[in-house]
N, C-alpha and C. Protein backbone atom coordinates (compact mmCIF):
# COMPACT_ATOMS: atom_id res chain seq x y z
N UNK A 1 78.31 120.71 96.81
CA UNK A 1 79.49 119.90 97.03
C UNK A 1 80.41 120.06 95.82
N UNK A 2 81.48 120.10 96.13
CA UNK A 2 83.04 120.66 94.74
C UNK A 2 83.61 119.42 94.98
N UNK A 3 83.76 118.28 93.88
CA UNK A 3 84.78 117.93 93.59
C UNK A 3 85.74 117.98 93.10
N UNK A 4 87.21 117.63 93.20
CA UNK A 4 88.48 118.50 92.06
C UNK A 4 89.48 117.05 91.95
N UNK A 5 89.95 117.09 91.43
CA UNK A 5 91.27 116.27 91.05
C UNK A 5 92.56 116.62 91.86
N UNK A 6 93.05 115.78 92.46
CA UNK A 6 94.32 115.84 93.03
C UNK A 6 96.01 115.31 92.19
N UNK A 7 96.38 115.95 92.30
CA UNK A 7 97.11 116.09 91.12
C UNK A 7 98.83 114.73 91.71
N UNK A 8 98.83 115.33 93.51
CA UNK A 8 99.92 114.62 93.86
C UNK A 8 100.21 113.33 94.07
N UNK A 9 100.93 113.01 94.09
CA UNK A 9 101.62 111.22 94.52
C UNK A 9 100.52 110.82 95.50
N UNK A 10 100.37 109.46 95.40
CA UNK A 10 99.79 108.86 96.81
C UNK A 10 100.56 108.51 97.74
N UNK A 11 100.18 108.37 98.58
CA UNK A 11 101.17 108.29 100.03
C UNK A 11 101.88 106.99 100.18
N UNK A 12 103.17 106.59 100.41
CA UNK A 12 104.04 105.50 100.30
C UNK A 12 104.46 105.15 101.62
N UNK A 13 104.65 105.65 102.30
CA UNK A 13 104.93 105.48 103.71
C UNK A 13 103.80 106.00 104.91
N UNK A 14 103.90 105.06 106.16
CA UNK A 14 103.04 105.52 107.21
C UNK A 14 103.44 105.13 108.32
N UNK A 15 102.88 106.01 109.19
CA UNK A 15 103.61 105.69 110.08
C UNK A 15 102.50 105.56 111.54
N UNK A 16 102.34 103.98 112.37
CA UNK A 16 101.07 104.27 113.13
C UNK A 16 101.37 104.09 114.58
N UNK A 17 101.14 105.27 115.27
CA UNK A 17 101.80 105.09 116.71
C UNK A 17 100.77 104.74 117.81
N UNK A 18 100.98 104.00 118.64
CA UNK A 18 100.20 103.42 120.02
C UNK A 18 100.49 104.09 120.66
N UNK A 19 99.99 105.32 121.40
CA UNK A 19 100.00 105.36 122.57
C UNK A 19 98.72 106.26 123.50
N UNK A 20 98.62 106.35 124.68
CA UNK A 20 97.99 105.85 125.46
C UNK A 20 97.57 107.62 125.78
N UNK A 21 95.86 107.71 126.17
CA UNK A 21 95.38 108.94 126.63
C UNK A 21 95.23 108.59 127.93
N UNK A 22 95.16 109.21 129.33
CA UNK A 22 95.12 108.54 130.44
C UNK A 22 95.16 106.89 130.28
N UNK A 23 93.84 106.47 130.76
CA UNK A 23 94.01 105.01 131.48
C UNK A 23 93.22 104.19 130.07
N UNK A 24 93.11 104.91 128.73
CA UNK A 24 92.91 104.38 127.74
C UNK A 24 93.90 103.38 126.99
N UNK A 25 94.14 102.28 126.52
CA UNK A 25 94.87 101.62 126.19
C UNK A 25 94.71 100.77 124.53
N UNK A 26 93.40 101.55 123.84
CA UNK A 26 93.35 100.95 122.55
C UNK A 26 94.34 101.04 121.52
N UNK A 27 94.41 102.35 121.46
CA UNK A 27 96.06 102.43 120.63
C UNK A 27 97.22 101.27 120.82
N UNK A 28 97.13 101.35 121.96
CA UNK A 28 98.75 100.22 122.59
C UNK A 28 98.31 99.06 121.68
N UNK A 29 97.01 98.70 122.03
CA UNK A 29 97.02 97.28 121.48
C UNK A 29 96.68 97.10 120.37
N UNK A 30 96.29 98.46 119.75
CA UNK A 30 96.17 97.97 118.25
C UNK A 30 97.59 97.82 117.57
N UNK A 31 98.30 98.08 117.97
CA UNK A 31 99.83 98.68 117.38
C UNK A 31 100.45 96.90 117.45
N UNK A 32 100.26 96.69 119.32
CA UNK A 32 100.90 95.37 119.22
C UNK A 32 99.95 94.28 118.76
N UNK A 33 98.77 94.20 118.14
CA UNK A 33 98.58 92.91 117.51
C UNK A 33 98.63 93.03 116.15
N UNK A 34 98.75 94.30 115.48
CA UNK A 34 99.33 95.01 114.07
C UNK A 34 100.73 94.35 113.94
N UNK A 35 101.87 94.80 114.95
CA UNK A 35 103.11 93.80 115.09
C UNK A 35 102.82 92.08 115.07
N UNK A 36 102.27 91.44 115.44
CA UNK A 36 101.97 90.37 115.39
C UNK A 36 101.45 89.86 113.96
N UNK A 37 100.45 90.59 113.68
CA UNK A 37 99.40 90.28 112.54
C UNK A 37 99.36 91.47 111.60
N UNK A 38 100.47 91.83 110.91
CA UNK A 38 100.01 92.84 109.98
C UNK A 38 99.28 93.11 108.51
N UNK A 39 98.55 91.91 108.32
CA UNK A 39 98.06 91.73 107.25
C UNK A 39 96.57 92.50 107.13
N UNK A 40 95.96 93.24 108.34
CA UNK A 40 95.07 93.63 108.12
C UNK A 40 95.23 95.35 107.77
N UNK A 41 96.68 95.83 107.83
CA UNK A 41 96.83 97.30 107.42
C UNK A 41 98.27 97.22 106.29
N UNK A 42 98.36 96.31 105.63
CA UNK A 42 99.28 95.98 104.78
C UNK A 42 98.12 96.16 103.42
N UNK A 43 99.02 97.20 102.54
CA UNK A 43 98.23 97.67 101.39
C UNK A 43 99.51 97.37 100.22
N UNK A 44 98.98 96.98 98.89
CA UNK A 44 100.04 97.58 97.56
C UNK A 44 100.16 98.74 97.61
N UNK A 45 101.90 98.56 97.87
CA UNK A 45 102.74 100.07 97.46
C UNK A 45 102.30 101.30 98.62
N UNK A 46 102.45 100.71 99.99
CA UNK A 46 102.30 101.42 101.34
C UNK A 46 103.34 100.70 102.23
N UNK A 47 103.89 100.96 102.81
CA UNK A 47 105.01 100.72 103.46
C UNK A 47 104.67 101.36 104.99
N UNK A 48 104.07 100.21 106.15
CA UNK A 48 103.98 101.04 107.14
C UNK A 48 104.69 100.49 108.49
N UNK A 49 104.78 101.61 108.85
CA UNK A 49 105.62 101.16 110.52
C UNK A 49 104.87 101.67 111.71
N UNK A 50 104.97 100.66 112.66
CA UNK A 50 104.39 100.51 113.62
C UNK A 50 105.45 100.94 114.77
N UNK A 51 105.35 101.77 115.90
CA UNK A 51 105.87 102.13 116.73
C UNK A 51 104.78 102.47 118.07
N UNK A 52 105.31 102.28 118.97
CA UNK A 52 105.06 102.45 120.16
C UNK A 52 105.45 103.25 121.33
N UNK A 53 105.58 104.02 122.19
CA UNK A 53 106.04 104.85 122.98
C UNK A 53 106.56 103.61 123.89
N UNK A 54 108.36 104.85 124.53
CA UNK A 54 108.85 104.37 125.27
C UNK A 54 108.68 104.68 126.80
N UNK A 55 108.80 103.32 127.40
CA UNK A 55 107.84 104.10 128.41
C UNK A 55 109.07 103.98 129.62
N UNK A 56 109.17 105.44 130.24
CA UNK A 56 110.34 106.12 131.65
C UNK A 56 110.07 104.97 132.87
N UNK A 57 111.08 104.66 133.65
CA UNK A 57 111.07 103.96 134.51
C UNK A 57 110.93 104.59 136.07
């Protein structure tokens, strides 16, 4: 096993999208109770956004 040092920035932004594999629906709802409750993916000095697919009529 090689470990090494990473030299770059840590990541400041993220970005976490819901959406849906066939008739699977975990994504969707993790996204919307993340919107509701975001304290469980809220980190120091991470900035994240939650988005969802728009869905065709």
């Amino acid at each position: 096993m090689t470990s090494y040092h990473i030299t770059e920035e840590p990541t400041k932004k993220m970005a976490v999208f819901g959406e849906t594999h066939r008739n699977e629906l975990t994504g969707v709802f993790l996204v919307k109770h993340w919107l509701e409750n975001d304290t469980e993916i809220q980190r120091t000095g991470l900035e994240v956004n939650h988005l969802l697919p728009i869905q065709d009529q």
